[in-house]
N, C-alpha and C. Protein backbone atom coordinates (compact mmCIF):
# COMPACT_ATOMS: atom_id res chain seq x y z
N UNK A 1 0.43 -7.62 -24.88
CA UNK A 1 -0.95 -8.05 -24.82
C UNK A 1 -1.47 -7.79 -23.41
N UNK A 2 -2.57 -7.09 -23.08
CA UNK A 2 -3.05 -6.82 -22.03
C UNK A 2 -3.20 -8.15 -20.77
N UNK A 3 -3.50 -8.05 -19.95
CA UNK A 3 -3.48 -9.06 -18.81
C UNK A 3 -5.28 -9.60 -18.84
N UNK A 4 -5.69 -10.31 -18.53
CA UNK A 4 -7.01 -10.90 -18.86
C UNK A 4 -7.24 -10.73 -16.74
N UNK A 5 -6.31 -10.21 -16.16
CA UNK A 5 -7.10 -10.07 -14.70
C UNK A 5 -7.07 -8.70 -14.53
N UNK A 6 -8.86 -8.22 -14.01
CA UNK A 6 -9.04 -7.20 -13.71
C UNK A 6 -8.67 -6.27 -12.79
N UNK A 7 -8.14 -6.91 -11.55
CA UNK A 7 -7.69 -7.07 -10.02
C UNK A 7 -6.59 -6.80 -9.72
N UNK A 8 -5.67 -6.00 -10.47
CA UNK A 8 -4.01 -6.62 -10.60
C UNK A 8 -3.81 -6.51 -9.03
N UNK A 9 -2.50 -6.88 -8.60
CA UNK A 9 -2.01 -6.47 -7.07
C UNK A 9 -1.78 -4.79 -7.04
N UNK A 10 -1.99 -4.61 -5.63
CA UNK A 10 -2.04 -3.64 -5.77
C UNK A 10 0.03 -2.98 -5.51
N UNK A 11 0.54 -3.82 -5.43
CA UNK A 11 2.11 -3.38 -5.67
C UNK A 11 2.47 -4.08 -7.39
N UNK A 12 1.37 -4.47 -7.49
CA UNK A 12 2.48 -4.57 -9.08
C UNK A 12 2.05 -3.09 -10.00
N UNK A 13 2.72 -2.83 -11.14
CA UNK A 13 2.40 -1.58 -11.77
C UNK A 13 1.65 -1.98 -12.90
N UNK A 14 0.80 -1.01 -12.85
CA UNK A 14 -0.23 -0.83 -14.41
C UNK A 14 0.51 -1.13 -15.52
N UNK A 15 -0.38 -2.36 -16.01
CA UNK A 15 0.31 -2.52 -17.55
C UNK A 15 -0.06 -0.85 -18.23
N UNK A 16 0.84 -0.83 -19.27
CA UNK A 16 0.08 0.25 -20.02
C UNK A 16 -0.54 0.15 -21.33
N UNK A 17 -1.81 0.97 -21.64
CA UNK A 17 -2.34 1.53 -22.61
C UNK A 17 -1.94 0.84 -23.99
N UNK A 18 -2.08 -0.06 -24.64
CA UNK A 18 -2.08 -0.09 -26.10
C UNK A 18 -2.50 1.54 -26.73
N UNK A 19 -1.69 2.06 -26.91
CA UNK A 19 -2.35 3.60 -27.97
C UNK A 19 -2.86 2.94 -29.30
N UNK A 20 -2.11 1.74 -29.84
CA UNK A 20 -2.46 1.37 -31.57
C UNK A 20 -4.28 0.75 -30.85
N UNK A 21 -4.44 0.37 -29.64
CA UNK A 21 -5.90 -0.38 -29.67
C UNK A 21 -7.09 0.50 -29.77
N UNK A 22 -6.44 1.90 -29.14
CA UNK A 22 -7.41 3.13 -29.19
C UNK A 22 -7.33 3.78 -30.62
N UNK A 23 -6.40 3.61 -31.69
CA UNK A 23 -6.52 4.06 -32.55
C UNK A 23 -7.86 3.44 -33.71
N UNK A 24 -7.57 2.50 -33.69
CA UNK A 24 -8.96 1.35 -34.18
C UNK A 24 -10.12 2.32 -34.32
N UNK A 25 -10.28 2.59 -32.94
CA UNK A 25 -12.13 3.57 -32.47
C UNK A 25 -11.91 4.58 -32.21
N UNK A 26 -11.28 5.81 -33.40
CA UNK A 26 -11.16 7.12 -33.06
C UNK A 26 -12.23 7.75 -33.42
N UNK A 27 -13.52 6.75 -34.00
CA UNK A 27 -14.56 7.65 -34.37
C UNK A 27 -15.43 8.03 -32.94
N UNK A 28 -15.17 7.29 -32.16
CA UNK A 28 -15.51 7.43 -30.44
C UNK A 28 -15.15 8.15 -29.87
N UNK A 29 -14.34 8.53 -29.59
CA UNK A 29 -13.34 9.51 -29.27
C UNK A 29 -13.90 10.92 -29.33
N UNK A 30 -13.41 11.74 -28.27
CA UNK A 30 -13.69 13.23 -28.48
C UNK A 30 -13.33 13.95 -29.91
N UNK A 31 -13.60 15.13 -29.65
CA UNK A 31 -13.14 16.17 -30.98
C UNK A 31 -11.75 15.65 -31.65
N UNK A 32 -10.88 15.88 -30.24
CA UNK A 32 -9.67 16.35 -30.16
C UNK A 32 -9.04 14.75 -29.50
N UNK A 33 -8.90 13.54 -30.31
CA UNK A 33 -8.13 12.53 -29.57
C UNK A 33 -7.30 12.64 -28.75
N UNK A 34 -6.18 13.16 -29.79
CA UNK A 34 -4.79 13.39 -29.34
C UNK A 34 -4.89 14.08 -28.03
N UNK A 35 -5.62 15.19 -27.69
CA UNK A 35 -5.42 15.61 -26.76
C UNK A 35 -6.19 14.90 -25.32
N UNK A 36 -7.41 14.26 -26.05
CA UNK A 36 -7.54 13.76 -25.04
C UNK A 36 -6.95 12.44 -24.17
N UNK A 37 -5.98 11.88 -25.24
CA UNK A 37 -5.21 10.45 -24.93
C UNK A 37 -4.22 11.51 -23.97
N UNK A 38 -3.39 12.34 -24.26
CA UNK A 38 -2.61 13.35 -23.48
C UNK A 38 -3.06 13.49 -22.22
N UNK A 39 -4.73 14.17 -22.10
CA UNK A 39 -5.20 14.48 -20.50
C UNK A 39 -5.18 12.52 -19.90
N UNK A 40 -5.79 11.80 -20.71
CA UNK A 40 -5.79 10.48 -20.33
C UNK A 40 -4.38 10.44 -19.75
N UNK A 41 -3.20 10.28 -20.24
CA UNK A 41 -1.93 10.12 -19.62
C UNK A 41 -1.08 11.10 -18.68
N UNK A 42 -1.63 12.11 -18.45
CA UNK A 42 -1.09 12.73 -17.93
C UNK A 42 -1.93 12.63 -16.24
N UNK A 43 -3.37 11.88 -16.14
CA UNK A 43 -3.86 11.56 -15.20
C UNK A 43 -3.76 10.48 -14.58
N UNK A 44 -3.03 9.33 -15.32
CA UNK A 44 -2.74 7.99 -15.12
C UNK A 44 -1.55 8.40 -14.29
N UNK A 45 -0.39 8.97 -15.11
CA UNK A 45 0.57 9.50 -14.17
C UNK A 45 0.69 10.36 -12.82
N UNK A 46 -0.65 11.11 -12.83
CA UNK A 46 -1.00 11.32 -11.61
C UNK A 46 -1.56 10.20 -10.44
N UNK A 47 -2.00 9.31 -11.35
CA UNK A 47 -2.66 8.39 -9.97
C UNK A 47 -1.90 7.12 -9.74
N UNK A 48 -0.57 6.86 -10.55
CA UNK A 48 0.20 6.42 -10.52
C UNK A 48 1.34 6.66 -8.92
N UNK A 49 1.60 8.06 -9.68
CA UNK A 49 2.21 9.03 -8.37
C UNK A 49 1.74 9.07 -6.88
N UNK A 50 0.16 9.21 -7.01
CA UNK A 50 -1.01 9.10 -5.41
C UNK A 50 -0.95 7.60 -4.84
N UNK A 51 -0.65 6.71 -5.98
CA UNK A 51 -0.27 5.49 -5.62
C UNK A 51 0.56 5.12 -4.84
N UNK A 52 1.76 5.73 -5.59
CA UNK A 52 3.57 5.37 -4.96
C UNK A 52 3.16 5.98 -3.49
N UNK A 53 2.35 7.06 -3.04
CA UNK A 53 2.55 8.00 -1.93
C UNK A 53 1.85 7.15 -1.05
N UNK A 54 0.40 6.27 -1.04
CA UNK A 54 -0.01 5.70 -0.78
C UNK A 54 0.87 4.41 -0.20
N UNK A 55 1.53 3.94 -1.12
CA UNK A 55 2.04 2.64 -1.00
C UNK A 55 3.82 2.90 0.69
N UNK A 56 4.04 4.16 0.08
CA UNK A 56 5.08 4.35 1.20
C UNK A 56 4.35 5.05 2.56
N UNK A 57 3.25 5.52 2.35
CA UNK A 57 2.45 5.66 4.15
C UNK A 57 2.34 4.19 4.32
N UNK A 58 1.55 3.44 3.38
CA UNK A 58 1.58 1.81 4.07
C UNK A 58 2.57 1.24 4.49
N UNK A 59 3.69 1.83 4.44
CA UNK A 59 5.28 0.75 4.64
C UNK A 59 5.60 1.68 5.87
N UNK A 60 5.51 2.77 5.58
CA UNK A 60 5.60 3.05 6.95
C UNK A 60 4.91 3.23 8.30
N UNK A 61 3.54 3.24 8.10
CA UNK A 61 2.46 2.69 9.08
C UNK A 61 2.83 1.10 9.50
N UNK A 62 3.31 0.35 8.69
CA UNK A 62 3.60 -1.32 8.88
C UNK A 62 4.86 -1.49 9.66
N UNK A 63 5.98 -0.66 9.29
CA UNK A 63 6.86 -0.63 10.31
C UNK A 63 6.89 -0.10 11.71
N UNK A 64 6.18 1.20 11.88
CA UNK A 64 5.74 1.51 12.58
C UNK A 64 4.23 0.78 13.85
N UNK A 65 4.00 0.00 13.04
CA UNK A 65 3.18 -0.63 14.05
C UNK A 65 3.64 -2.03 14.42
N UNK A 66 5.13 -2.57 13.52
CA UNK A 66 5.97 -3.65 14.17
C UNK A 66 6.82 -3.04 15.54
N UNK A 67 6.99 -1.87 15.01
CA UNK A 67 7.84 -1.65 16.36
C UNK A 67 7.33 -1.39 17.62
N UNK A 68 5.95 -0.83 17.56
CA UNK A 68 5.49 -0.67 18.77
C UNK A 68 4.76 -2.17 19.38
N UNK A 69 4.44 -2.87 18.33
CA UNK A 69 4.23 -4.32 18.87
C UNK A 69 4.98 -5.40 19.77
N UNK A 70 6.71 -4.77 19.19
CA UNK A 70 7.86 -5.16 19.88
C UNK A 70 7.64 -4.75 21.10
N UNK A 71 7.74 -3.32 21.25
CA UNK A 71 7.75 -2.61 22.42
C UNK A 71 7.09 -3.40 23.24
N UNK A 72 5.62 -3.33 22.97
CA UNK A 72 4.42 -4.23 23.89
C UNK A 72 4.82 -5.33 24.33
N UNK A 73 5.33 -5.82 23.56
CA UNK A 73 5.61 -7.35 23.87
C UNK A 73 6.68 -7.68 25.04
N UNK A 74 8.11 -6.54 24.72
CA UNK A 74 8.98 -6.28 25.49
C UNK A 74 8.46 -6.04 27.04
N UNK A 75 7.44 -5.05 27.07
CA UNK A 75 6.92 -4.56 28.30
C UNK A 75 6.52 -5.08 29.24
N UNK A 76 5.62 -6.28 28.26
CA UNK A 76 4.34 -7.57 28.90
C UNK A 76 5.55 -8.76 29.40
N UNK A 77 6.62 -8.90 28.86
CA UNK A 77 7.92 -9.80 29.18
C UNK A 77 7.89 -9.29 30.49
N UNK A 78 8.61 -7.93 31.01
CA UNK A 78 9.47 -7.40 31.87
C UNK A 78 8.13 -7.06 32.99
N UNK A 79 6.78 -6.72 32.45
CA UNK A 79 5.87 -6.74 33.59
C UNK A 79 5.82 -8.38 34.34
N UNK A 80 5.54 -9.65 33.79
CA UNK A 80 5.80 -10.62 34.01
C UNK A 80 6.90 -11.33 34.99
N UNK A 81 7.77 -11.07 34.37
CA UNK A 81 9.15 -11.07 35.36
C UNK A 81 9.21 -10.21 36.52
N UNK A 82 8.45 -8.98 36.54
CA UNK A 82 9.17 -8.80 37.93
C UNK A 82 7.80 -9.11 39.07
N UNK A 83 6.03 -9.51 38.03
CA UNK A 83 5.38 -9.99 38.65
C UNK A 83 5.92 -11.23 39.65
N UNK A 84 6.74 -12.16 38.56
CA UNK A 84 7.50 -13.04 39.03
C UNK A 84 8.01 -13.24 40.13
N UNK A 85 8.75 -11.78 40.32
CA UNK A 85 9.65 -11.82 41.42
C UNK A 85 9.10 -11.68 42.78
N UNK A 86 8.43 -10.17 42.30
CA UNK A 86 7.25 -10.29 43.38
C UNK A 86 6.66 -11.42 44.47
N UNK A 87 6.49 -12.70 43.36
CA UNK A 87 5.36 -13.55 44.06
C UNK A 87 6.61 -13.93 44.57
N UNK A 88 8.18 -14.51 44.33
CA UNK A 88 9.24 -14.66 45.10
C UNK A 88 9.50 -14.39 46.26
N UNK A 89 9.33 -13.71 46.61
CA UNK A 89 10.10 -12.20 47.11
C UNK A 89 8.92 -12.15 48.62
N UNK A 90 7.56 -12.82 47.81
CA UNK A 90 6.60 -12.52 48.89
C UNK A 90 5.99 -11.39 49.29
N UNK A 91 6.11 -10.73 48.36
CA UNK A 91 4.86 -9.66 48.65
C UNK A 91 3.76 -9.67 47.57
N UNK A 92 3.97 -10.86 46.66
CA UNK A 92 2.47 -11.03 45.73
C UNK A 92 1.95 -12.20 45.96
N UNK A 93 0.79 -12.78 46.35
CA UNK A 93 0.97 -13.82 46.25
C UNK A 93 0.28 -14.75 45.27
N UNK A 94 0.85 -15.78 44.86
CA UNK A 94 0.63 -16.66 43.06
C UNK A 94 -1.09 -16.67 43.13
């Protein structure tokens, strides 16, 4: 039975297609159903696919921008500390 939310997440996967619900209204339908339920599925599976490709640039843009956040953070630590020392040390002063 289909899902009653329009919105799904965008990592969960497409319910699929009832074919028996499209059979009901084949007077709607193009010439050629069959073939057009075919181009229908064979484009779902394409944007299915643009999906998955989509979804792994996002995982890796996300890791990729944890690590350089680390980095930053690492940097802003070790600039700190040797500001630190500096003011120690007497040649900065607080």
């Amino acid at each position: 039975m289909p899902s009653t939310n329009s919105n799904p997440s965008p990592d969960q996967p497409m319910e699929p297609i009832d074919i028996d619900l499209l059979q009901d209204d084949l007077a709607t339908l193009p010439p050629n159903p069959l073939q057009f339920i075919n181009n229908l599925k064979k484009h779902v599976a394409s944007l299915e696919c643009d999906l998955q490709n989509v979804r792994q640039s996002r995982d890796a843009w996300y890791s990729e921008y944890h690590i350089l956040r680390h980095q930053n953070d690492d940097m802003a630590q070790e600039m700190e500390s040797m500001n630190a020392q500096l003011i120690k040390n007497g040649v900065l002063e607080a």
